[in-house]
C-alpha atoms as a PDB file:
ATOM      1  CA  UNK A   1       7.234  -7.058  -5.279  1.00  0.00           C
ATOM      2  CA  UNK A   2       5.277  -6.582  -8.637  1.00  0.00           C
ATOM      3  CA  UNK A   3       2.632  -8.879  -9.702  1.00  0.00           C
ATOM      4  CA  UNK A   4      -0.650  -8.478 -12.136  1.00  0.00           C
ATOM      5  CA  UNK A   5      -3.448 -10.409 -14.230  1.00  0.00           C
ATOM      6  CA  UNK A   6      -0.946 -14.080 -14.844  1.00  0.00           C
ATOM      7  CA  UNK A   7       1.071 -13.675 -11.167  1.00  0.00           C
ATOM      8  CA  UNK A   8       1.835 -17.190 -10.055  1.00  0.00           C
ATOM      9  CA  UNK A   9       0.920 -19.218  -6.794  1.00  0.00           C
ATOM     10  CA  UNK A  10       4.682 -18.852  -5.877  1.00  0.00           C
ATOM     11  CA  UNK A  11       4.747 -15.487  -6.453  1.00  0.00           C
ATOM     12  CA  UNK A  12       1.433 -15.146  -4.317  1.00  0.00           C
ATOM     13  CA  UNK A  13       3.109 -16.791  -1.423  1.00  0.00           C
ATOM     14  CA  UNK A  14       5.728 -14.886  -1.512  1.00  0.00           C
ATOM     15  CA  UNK A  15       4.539 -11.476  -1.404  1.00  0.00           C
ATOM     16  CA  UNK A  16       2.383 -12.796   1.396  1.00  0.00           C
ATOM     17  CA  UNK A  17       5.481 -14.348   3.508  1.00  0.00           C
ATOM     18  CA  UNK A  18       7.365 -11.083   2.986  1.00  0.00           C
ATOM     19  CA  UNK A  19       5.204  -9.338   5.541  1.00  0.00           C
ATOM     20  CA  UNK A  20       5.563 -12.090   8.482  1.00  0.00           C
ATOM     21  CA  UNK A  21       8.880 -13.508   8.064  1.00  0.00           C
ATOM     22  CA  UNK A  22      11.545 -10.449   8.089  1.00  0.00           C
ATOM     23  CA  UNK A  23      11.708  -8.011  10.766  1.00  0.00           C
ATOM     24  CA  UNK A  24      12.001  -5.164   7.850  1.00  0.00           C
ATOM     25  CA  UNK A  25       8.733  -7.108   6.238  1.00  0.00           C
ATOM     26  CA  UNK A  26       6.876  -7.076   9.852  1.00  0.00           C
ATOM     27  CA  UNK A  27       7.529  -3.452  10.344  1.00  0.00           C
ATOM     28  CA  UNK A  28       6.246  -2.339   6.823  1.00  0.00           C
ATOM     29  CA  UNK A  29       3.079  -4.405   7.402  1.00  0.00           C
ATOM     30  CA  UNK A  30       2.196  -2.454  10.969  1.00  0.00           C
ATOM     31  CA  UNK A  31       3.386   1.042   9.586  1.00  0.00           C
ATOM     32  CA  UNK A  32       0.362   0.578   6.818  1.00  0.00           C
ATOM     33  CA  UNK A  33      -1.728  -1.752   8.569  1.00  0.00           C
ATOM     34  CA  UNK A  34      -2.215   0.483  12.173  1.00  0.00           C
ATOM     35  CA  UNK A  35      -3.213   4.101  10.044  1.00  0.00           C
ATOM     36  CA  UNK A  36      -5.368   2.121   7.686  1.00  0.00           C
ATOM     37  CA  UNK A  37      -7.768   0.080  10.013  1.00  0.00           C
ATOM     38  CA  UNK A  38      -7.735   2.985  13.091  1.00  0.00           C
ATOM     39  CA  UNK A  39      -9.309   5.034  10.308  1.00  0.00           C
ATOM     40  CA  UNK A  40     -11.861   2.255   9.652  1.00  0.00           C
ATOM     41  CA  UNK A  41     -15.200   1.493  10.962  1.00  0.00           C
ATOM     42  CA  UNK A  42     -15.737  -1.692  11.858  1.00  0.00           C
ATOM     43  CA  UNK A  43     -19.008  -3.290  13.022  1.00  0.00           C
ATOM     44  CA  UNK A  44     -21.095  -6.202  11.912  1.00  0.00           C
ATOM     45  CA  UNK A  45     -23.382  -4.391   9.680  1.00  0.00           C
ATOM     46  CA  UNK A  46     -20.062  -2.531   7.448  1.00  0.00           C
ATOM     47  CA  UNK A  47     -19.968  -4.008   4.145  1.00  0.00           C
ATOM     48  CA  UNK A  48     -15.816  -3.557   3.257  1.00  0.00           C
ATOM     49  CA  UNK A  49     -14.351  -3.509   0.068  1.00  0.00           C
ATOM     50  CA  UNK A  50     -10.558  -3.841  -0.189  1.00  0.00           C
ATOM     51  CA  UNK A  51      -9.717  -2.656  -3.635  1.00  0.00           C
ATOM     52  CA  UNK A  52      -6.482  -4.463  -4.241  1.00  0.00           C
ATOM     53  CA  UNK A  53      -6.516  -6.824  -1.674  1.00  0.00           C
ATOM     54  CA  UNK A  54      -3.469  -8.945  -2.554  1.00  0.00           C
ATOM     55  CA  UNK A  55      -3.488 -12.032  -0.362  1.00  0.00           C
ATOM     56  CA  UNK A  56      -5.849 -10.275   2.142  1.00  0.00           C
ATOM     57  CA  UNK A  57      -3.988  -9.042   5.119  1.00  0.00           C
ATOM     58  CA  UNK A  58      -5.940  -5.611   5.905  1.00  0.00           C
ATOM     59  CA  UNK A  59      -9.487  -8.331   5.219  1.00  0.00           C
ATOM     60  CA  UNK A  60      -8.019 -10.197   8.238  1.00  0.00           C
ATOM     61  CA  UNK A  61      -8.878  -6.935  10.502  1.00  0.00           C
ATOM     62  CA  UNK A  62     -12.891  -7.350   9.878  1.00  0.00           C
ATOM     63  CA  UNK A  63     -14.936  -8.426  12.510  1.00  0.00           C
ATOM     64  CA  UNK A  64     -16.693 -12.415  12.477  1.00  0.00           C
ATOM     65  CA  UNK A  65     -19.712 -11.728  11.079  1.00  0.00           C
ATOM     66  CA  UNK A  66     -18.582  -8.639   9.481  1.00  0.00           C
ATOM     67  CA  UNK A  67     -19.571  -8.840   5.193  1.00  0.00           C
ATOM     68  CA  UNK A  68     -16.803  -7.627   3.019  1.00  0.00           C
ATOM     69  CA  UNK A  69     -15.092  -8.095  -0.530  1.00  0.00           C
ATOM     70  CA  UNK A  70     -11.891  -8.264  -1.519  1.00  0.00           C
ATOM     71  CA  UNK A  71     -10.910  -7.304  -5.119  1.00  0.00           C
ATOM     72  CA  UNK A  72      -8.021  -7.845  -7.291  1.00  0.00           C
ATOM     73  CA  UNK A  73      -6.778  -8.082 -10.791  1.00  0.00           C
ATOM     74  CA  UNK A  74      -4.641 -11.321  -9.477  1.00  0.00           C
ATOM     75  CA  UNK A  75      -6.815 -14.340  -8.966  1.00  0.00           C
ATOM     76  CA  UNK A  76      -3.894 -16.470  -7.393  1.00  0.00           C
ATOM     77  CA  UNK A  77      -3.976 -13.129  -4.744  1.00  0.00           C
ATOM     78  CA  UNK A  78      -7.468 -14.135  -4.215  1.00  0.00           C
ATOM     79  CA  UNK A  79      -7.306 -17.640  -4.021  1.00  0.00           C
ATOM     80  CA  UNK A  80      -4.678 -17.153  -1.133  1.00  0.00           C
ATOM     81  CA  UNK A  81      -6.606 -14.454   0.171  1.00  0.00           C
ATOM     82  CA  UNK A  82      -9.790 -16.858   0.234  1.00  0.00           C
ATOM     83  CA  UNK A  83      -7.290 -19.616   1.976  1.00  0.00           C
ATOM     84  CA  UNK A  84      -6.355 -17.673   4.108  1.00  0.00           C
ATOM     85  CA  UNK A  85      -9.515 -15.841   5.762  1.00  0.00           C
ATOM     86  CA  UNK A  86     -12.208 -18.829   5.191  1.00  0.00           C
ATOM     87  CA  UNK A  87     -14.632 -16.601   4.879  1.00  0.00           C
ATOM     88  CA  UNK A  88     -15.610 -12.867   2.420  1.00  0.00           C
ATOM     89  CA  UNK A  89     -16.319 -12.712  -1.159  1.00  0.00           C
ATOM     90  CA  UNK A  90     -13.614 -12.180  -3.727  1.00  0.00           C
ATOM     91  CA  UNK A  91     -13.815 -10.760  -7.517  1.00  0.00           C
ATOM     92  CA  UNK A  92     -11.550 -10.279 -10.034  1.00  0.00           C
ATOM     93  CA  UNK A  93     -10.898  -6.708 -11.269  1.00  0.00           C
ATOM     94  CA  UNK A  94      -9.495  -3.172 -11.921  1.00  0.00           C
ATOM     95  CA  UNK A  95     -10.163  -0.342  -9.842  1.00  0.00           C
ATOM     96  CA  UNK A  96     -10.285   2.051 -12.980  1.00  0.00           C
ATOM     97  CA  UNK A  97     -13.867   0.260 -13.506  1.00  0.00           C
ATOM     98  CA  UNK A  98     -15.099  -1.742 -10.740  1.00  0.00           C
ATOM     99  CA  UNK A  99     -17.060  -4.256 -11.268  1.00  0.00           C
ATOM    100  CA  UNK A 100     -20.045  -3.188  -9.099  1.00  0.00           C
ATOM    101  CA  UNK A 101     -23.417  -1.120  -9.005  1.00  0.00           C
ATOM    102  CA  UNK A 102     -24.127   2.565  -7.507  1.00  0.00           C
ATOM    103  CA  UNK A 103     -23.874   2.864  -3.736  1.00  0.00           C
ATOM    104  CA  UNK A 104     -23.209  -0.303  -2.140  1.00  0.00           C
ATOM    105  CA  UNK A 105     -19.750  -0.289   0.346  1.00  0.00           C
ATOM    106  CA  UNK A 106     -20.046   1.265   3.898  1.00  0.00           C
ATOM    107  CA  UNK A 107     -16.549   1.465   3.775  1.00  0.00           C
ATOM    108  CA  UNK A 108     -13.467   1.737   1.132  1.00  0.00           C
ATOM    109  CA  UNK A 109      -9.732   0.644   1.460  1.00  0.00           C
ATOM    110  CA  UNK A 110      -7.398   0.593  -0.930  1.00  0.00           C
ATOM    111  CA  UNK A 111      -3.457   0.456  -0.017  1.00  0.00           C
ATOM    112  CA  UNK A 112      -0.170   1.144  -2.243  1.00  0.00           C
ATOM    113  CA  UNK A 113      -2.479   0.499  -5.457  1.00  0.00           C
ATOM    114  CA  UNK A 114      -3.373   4.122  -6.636  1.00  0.00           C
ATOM    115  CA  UNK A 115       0.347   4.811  -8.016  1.00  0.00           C
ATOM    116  CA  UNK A 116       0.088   1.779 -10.514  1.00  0.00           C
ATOM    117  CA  UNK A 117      -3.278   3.336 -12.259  1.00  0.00           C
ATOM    118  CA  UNK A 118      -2.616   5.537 -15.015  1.00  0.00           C
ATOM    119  CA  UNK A 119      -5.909   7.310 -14.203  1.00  0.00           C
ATOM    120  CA  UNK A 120      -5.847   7.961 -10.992  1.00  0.00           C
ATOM    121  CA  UNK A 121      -8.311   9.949 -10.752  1.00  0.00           C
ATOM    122  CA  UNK A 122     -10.483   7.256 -12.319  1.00  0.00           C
ATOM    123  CA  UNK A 123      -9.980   5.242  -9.966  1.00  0.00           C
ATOM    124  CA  UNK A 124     -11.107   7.758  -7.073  1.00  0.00           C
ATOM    125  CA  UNK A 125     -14.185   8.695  -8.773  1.00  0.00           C
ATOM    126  CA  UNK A 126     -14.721   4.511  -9.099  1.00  0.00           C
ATOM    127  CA  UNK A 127     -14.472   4.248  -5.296  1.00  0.00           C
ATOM    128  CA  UNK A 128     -17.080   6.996  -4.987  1.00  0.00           C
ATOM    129  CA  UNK A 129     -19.226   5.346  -7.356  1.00  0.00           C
ATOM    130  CA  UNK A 130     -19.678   2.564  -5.366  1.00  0.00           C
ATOM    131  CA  UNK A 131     -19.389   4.092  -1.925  1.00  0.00           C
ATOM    132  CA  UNK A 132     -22.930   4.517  -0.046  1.00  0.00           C
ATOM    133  CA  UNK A 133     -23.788   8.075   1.107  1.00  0.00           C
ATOM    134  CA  UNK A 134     -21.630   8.956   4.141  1.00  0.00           C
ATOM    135  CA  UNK A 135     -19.533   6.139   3.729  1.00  0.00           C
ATOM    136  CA  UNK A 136     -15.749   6.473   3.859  1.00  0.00           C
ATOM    137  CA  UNK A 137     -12.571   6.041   1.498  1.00  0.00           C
ATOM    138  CA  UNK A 138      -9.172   5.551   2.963  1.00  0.00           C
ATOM    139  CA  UNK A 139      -6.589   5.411   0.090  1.00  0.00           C
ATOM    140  CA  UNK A 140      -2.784   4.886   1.457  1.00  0.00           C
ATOM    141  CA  UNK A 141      -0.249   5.592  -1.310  1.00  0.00           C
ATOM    142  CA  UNK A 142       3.134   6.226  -1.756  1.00  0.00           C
ATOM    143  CA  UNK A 143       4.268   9.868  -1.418  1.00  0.00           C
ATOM    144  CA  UNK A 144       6.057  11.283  -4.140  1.00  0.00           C
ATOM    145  CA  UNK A 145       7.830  13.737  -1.899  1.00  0.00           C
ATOM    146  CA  UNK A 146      10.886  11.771  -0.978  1.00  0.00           C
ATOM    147  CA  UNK A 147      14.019  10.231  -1.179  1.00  0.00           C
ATOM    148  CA  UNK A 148      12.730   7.063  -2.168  1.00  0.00           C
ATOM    149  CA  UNK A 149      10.504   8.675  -4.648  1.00  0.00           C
ATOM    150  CA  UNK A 150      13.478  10.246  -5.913  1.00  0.00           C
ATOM    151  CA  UNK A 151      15.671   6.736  -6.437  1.00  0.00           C
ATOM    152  CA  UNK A 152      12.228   5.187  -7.746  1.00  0.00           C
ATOM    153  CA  UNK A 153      12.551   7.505 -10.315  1.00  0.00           C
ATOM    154  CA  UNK A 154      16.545   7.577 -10.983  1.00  0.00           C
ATOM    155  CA  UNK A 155      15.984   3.677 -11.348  1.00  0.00           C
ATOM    156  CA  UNK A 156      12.965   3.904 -14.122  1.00  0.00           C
ATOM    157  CA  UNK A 157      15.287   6.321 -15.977  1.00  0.00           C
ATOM    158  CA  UNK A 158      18.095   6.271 -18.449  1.00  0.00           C
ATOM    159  CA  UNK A 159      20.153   7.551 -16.178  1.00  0.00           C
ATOM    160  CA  UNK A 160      19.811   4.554 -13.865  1.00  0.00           C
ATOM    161  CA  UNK A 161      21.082   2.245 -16.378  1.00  0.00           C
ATOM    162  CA  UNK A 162      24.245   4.634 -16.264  1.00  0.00           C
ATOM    163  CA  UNK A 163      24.533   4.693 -12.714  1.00  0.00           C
ATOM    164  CA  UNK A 164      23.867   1.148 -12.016  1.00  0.00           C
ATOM    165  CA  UNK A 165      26.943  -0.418 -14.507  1.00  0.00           C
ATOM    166  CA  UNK A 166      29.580  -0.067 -11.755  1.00  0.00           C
ATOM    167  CA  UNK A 167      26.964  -1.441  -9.419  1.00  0.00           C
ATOM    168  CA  UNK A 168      26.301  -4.594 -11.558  1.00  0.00           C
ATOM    169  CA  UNK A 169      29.965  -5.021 -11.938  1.00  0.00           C
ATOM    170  CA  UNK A 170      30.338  -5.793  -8.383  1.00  0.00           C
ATOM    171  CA  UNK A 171      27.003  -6.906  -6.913  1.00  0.00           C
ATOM    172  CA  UNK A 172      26.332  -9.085 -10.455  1.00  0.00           C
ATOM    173  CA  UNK A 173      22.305  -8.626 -11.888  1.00  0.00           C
ATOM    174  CA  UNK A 174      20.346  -7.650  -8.450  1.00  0.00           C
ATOM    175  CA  UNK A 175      22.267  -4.452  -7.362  1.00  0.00           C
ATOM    176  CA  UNK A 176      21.152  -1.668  -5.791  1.00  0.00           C
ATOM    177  CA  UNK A 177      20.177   0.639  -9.406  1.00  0.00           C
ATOM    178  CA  UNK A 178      18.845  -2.612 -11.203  1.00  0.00           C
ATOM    179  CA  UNK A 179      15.298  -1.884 -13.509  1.00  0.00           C
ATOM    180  CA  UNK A 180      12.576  -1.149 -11.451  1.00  0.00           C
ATOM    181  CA  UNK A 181      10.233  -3.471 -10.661  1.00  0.00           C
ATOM    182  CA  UNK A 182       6.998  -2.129 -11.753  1.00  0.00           C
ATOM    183  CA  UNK A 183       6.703  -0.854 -15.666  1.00  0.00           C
ATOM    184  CA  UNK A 184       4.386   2.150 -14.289  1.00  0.00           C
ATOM    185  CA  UNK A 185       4.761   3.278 -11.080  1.00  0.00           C
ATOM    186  CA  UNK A 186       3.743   6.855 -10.219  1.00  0.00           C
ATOM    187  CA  UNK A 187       3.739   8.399  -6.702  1.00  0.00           C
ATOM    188  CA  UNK A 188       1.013  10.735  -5.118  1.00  0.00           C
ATOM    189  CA  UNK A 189       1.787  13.980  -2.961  1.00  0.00           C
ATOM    190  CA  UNK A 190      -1.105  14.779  -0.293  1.00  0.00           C
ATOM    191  CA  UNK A 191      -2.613  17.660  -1.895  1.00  0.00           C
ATOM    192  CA  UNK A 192      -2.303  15.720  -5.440  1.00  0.00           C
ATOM    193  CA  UNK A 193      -4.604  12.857  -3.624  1.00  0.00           C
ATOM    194  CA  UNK A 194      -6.743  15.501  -1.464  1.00  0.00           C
ATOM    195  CA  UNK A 195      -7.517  17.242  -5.223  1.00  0.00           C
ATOM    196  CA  UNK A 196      -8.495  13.875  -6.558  1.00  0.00           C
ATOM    197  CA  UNK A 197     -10.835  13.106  -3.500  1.00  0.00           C
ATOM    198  CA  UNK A 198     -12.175  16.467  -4.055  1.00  0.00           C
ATOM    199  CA  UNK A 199     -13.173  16.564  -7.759  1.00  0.00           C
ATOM    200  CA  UNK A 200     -14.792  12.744  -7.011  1.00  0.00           C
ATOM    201  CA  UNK A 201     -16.860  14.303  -4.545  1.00  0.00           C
ATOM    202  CA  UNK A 202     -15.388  13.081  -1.198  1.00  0.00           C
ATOM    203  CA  UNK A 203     -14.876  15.674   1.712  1.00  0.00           C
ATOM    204  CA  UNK A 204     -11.178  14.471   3.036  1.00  0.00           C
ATOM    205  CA  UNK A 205     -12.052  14.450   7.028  1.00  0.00           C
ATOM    206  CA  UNK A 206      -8.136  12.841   7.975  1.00  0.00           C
ATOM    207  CA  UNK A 207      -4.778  13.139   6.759  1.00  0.00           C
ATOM    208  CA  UNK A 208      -1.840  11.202   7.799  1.00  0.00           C
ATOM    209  CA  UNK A 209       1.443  10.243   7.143  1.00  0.00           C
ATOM    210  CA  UNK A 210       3.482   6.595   7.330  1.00  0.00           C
ATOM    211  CA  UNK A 211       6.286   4.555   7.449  1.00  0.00           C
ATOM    212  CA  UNK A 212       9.428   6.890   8.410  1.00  0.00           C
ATOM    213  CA  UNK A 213      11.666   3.707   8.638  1.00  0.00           C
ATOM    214  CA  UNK A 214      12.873   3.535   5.391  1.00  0.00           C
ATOM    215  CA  UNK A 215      11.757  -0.127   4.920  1.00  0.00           C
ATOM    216  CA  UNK A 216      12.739   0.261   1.163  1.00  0.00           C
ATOM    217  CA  UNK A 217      16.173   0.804   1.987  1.00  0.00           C
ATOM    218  CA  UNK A 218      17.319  -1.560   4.018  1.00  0.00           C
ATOM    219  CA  UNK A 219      16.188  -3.870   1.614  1.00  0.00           C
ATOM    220  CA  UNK A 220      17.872  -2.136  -1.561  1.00  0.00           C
ATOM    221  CA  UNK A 221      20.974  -2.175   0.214  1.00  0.00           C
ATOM    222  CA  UNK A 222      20.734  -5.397   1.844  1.00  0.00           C
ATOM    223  CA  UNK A 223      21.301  -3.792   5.089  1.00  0.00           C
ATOM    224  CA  UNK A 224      18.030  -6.017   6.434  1.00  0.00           C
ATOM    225  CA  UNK A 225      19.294  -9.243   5.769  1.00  0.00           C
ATOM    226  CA  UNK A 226      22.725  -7.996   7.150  1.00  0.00           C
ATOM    227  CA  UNK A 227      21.112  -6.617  10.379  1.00  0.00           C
ATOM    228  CA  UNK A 228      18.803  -9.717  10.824  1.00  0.00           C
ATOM    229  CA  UNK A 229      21.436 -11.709  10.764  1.00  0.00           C
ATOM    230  CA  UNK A 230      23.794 -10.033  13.146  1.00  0.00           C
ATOM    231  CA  UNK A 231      22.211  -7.476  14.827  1.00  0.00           C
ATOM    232  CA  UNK A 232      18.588  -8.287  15.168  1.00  0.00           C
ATOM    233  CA  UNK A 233      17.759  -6.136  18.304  1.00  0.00           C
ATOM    234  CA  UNK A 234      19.034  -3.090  17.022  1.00  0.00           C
ATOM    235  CA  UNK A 235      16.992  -3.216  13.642  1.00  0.00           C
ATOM    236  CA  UNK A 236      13.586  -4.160  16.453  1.00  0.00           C
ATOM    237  CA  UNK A 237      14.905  -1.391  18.501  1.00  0.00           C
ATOM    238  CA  UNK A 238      15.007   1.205  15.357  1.00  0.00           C
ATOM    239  CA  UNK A 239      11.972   0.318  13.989  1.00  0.00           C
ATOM    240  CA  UNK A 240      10.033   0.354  17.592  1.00  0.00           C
ATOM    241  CA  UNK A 241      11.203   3.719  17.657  1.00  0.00           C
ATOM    242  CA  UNK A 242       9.868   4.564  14.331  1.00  0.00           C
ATOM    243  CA  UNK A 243       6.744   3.304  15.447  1.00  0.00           C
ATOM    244  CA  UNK A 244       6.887   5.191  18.719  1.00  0.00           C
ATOM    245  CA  UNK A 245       7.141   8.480  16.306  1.00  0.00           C
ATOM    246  CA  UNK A 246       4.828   7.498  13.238  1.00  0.00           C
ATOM    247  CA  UNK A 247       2.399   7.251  16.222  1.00  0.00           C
ATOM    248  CA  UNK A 248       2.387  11.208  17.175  1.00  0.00           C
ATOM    249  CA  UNK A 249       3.533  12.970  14.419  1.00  0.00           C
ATOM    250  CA  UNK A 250       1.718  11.235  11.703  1.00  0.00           C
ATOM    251  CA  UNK A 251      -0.702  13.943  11.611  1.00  0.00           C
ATOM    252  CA  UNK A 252       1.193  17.009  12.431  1.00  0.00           C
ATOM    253  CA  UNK A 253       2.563  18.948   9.491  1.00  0.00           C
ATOM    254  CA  UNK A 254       5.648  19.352   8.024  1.00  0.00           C
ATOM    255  CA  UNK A 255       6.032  15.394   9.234  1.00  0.00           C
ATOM    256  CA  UNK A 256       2.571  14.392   7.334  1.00  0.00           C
ATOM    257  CA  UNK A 257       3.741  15.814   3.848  1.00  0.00           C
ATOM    258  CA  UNK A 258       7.212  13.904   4.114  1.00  0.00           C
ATOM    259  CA  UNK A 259       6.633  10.493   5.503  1.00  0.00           C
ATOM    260  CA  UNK A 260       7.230   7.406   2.859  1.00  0.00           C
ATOM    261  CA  UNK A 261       3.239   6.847   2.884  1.00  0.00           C
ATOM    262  CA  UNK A 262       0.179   9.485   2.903  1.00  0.00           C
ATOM    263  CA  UNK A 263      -3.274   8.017   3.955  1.00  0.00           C
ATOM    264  CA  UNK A 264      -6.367  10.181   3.352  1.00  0.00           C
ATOM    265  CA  UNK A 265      -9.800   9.231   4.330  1.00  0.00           C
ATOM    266  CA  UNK A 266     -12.502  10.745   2.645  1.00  0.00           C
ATOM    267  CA  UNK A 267     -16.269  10.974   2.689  1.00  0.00           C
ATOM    268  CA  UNK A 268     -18.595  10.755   0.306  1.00  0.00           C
ATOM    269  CA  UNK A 269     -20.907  14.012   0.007  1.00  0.00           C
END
């Protein structure tokens, strides 16, 4: 689900539902969610910035007195997010130029955000910028090595408008090679994001990969609403097992290049 600078209060509430109300939507929210925050450091005295908070479900991990701010260039995302979690700060924003002095955060999150800058490295060096001396960045992107990298990019093409005509015939405007969503949309390898951390002077001290379900294809193919319906343990079952391996091998390579998601926590020097 897209959304930018004029996204609606409907469209607000329903990126937010689609994380607690599908079993597909549940399992995409742990998969990111359980890498992201057992990288994090959270105490009292860590001052959190979420760069591209949406309507705040990673700000719901902080602690009760914990300070953090959640930013976003969607200020219906933020007035949901502020709903939502009573408490924080929230600012409206980009992450190529953040809207903040030298050296303030403790500690840096920003999740499936990076691939929709055009300067990505810009927004890296932005994080640093306002990242306090030994304070950490976590960035979780998409990876670009994959198969749904690879049908990302056969649906932002010419050729997808080809592909998709026999598609549309039968399954009418939403089938499975429609336009993608997002006009710019431009998946990370590892060692692309490692580089980037590099040259913005963070030391990467973790590397992980996420999400081996597939999450993006069972909702393509409509195989989630299908399964849902009529076969609800076996999708739990699947994705418990996905879980059960995402778990162990998230860090070991070849499985940390080639998982859907790549999370790298840095340092700043």
């Amino acid at each position: 689900m897209s959304w930018n600078k004029d996204t609606s209060e409907q469209t607000a509430i329903a990126y937010r539902d689609s994380f607690k109300k599908s079993i597909v939507g549940k399992y995409t929210d742990f998969s990111e969610q359980y890498p992201v925050i057992t990288s994090l450091k959270l105490y009292n005295n860590t001052f959190l910035l979420d760069a591209g908070c949406g309507s705040g479900r990673f700000l719901s991990n902080t602690k009760l007195n914990q300070p953090f701010l959640g930013l976003d260039i969607s200020l219906e995302m933020l007035k949901l997010a502020r709903k939502e979690l009573k408490k924080g700060w929230f600012v409206v924003g980009e992450l190529e130029n953040l809207p903040f002095k030298n050296d303030v955060f403790n500690e840096i999150i920003s999740v499936r955000v990076l691939q929709h800058i055009k300067d990505q490295g810009q927004a890296i060096r932005e994080f640093s910028r306002v990242c306090k001396a030994n304070g950490d960045v976590i960035v979780l992107c998409l990876n670009s090595w994959t198969l749904h990298c690879l049908y990302k990019n056969i649906r932002m093409s010419k050729l997808g408008r080809v592909i998709n005509y026999p598609f549309k015939l039968l399954l009418g405007k939403r089938s499975i090679f429609s336009k993608w969503s997002f006009d710019y949309d431009n998946y990370c390898s590892l060692p692309e994001v490692c580089r980037m951390f590099d040259k913005a002077g963070l030391v990467v001290k973790e590397k992980k990969g996420g999400t081996i379900g597939n999450p993006w294809l069972f909702n393509c193919l409509y195989l989630g609403r299908a399964l849902e319906r009529f076969a609800p343990g076996v999708l739990r079952y699947y994705f418990k097992i996905c879980i059960f391996i995402e778990n162990r091998l998230a860090s070991v390579s070849p499985f940390i290049y080639l998982m859907d998601k790549i999370i790298v926590k840095g340092e700043k020097r």
